[in-house]
Protein backbone atom coordinates (compact mmCIF):
# COMPACT_ATOMS: atom_id res chain seq x y z
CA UNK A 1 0.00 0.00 0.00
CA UNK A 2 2.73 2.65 0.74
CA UNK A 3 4.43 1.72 -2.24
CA UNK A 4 1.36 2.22 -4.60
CA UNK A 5 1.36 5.85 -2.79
CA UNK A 6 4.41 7.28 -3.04
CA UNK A 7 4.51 5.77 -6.93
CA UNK A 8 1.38 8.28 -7.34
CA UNK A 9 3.46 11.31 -5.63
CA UNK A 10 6.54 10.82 -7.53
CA UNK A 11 9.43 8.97 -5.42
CA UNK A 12 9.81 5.46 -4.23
CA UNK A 13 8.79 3.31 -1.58
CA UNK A 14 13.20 3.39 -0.87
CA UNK A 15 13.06 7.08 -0.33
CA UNK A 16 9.98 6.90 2.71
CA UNK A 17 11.37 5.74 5.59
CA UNK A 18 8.54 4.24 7.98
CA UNK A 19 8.80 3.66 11.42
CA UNK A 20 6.39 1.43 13.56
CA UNK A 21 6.39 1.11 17.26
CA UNK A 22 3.86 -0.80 19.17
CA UNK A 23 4.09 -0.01 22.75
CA UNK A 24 2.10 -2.96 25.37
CA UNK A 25 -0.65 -1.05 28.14
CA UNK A 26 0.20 -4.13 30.37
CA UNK A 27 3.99 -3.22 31.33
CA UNK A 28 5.61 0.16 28.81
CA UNK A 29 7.54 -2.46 26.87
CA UNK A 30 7.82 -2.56 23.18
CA UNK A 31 5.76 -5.53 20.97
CA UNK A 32 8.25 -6.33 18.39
CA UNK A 33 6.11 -7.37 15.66
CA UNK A 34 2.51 -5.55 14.93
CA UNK A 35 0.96 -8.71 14.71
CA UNK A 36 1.49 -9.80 17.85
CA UNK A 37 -0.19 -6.72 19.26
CA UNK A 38 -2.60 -6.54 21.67
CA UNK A 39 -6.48 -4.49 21.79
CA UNK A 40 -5.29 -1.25 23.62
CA UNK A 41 -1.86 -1.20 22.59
CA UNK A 42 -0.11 2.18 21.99
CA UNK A 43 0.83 1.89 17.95
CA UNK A 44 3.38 4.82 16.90
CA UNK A 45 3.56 5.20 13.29
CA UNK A 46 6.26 7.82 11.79
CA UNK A 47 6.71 8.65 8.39
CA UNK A 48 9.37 10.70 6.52
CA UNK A 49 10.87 12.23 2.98
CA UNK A 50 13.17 14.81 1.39
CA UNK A 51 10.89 17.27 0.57
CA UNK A 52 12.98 17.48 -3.19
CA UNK A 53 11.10 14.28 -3.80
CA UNK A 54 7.58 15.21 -3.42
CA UNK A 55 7.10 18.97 -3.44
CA UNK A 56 4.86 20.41 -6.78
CA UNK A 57 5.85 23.73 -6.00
CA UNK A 58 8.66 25.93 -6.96
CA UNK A 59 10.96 27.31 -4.44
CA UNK A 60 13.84 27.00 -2.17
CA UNK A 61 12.31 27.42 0.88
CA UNK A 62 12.43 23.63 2.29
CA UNK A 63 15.18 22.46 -0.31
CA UNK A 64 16.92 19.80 1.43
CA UNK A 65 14.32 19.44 4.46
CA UNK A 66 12.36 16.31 5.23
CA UNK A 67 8.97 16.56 6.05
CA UNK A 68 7.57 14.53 8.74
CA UNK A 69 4.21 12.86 9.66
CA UNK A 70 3.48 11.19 13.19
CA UNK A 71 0.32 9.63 14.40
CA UNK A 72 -0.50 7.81 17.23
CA UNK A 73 -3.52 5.15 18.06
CA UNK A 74 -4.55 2.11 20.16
CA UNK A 75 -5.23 -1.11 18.39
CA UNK A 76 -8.95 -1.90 18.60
């Protein structure tokens, strides 16, 4: 699914870096795989790019920045 997205925006899936952390309710500690998560479980998700790879605008003013998206949710 990501890679279908960024192919529509113009870079590739190598050039998104994706970060998922599931944190456990029970005890703070981190689930290391997303499947083995549990209902109510913290799940961190963290997404960046260069903005050079997907900005439609002209302009200098965030050459060489990355842009940054971070959400947060409990597994249902």
């Amino acid at each position: 699914m990501v890679t279908q997205f960024v192919n529509t925006v113009g870079c590739t899936a190598a050039d998104v870096v994706v970060s998922i952390v599931v944190t456990s309710l029970s005890d703070g500690s981190v689930v290391p795989l997303l499947a083995n998560a549990d209902p109510r479980n913290m799940i961190n998700i963290d997404v960046t790019v260069s903005f050079d790879l997907v900005s439609f605008t002209a302009g200098r003013f965030l050459s060489g920045r990355l842009l940054r998206g971070k959400c947060a949710m409990r597994k249902e």
